[in-house]
Protein backbone atom coordinates (compact mmCIF):
# COMPACT_ATOMS: atom_id res chain seq x y z
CA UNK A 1 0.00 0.00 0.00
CA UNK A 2 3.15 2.06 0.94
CA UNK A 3 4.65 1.90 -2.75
CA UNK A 4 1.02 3.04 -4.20
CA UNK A 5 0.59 5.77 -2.25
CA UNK A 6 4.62 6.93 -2.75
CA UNK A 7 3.75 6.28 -7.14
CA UNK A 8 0.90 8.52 -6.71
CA UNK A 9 2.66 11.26 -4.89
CA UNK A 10 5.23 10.71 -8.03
CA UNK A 11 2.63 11.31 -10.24
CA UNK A 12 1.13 14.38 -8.90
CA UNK A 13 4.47 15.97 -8.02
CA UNK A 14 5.58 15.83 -11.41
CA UNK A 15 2.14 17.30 -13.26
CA UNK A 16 1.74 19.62 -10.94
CA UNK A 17 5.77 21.19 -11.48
CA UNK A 18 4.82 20.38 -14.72
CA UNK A 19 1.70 22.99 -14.64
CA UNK A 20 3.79 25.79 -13.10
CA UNK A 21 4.97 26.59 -16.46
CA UNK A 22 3.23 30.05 -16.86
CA UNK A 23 2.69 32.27 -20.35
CA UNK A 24 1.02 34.65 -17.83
CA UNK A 25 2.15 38.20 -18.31
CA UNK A 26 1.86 38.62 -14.87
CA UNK A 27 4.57 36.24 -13.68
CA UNK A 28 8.23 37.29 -14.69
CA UNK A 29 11.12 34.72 -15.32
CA UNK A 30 13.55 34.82 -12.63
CA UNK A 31 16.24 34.97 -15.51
CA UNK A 32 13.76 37.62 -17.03
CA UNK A 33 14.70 40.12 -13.89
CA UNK A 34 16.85 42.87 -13.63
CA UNK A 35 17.73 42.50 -17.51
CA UNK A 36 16.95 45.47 -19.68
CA UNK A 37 13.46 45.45 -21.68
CA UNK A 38 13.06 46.83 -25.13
CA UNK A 39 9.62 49.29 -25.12
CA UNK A 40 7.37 49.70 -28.25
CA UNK A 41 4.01 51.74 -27.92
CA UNK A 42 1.18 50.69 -29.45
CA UNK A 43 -3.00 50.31 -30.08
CA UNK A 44 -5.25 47.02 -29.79
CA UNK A 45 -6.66 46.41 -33.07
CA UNK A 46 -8.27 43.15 -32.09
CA UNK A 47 -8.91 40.68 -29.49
CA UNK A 48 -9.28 36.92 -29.48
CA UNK A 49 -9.49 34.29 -27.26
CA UNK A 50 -7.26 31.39 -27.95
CA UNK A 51 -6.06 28.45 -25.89
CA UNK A 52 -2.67 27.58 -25.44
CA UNK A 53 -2.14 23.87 -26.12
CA UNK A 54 -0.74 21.84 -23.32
CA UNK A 55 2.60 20.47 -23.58
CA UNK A 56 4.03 17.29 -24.15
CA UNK A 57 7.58 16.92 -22.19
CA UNK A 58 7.52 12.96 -21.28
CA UNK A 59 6.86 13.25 -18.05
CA UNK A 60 3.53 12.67 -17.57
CA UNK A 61 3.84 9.77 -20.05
CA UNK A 62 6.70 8.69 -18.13
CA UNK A 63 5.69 8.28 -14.68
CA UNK A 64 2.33 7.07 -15.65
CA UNK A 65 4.04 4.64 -17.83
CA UNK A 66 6.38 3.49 -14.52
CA UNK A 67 3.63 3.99 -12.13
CA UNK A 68 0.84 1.72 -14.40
CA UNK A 69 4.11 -0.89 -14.90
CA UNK A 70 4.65 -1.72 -11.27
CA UNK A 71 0.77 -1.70 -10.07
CA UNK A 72 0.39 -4.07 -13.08
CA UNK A 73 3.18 -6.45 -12.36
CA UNK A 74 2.11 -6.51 -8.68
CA UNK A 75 -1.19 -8.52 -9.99
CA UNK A 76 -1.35 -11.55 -11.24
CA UNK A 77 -0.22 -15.63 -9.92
CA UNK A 78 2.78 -16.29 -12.41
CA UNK A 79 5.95 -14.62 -13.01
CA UNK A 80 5.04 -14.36 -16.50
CA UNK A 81 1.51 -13.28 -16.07
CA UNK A 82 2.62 -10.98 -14.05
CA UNK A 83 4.53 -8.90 -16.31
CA UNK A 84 2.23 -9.09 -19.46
CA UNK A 85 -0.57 -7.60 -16.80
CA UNK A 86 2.38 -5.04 -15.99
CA UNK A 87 3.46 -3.81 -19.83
CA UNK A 88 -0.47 -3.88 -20.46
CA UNK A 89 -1.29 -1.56 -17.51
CA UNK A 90 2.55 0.31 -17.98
CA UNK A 91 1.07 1.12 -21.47
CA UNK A 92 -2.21 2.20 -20.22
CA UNK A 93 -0.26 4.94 -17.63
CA UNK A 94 1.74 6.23 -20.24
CA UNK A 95 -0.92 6.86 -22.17
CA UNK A 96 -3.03 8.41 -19.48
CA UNK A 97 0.12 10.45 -18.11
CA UNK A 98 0.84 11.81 -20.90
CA UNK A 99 -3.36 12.69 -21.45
CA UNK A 100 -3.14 14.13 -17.95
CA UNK A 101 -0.18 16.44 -18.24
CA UNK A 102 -1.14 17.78 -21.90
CA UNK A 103 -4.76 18.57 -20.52
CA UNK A 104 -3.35 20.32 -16.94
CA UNK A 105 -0.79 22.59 -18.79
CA UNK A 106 -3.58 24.26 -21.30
CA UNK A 107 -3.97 27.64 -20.94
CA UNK A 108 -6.85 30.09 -21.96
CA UNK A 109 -5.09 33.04 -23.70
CA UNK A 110 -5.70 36.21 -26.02
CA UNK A 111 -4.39 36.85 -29.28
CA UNK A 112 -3.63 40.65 -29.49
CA UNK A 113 -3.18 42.29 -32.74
CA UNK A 114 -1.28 45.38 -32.08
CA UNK A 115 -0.68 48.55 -34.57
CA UNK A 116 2.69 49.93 -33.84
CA UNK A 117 3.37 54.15 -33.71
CA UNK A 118 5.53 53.61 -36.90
CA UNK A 119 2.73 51.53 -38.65
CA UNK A 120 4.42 47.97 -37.99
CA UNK A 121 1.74 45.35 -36.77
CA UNK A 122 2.19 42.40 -34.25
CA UNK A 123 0.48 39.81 -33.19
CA UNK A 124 1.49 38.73 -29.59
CA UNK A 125 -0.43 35.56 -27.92
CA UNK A 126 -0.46 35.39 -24.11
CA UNK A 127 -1.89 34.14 -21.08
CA UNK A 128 -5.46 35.91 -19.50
CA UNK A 129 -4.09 38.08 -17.52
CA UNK A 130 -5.79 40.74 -14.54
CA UNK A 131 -5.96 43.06 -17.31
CA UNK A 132 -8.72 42.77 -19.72
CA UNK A 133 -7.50 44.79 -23.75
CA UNK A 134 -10.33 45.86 -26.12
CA UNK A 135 -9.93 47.23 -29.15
CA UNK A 136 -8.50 50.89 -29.06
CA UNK A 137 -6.52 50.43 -26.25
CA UNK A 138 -2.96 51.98 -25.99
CA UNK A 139 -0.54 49.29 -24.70
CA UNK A 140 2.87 49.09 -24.63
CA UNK A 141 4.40 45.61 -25.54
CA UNK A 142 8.24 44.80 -23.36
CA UNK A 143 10.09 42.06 -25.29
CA UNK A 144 12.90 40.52 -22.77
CA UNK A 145 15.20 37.80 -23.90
CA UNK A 146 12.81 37.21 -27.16
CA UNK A 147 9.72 36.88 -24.86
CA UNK A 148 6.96 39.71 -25.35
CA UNK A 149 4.12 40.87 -23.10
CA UNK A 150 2.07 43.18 -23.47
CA UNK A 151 0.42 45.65 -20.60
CA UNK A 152 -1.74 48.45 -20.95
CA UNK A 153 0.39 52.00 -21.33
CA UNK A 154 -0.24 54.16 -18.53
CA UNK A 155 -2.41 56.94 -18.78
């Protein structure tokens, strides 16, 4: 009973490190701080909602995989038995891992199309954040290390 509860603590521990993985605008990159931002002003020409597809590192599939594996080769009379029941059910885990982990690290986002001062466009795709953009909006979009987010510009 021990090793199922200590394969399901596995299992949680890694999807839920797994869903810290943020897009949010809101939550800077350690790396991310202190580091010099480049500033572009610009107007919301549309909003959309999008969702951010979950992602896909192994993990999940992984652990579920190991975890399905050793509750599967616990069943069973015969040695042999025993692990056909355990690849069968190892299978099964993996599967459902990686199921688990793609469906916990979706995100609901926005798609902002953004009209530059100098007449440039950009589209910039990020996580729902506290602020809510319409169209019309003035923002100003921060790109650090090749990441951009976009806030609205003060008034």
């Amino acid at each position: 009973m021990r090793k199922y509860f200590s394969i399901g603590m596995s299992v949680v521990l890694a999807l839920t490190l797994g869903a810290c993985a943020s897009s949010s605008p809101d939550v800077i990159q350690r790396g991310d701080a202190q580091r010099l931002s480049r500033v572009e002003d610009g107007v919301v020409l549309t909003v959309r909602p999008v969702v951010v597809d979950g992602s896909q590192s192994g993990v999940g599939a992984a652990v579920g995989g190991v975890a399905g594996a050793v509750a599967g080769a616990s069943r069973g009379g015969s040695s042999a038995e025993s692990n056909v029941i355990g690849v069968i059910v190892g299978v099964a885990g993996a599967v459902a891992g990686n199921a688990i982990e793609r469906m916990g690290t979706r995100e609901e986002a926005i798609e902002l199309l953004i009209q530059l001062k100098g007449g440039e466009r950009r589209a910039v795709v990020q996580a729902k954040s506290s602020e809510v953009f319409v169209p019309g909006d003035a923002v100003i979009l921060i790109t650090t290390s090749g990441k951009v987010r976009v806030v609205k510009a003060p008034k």
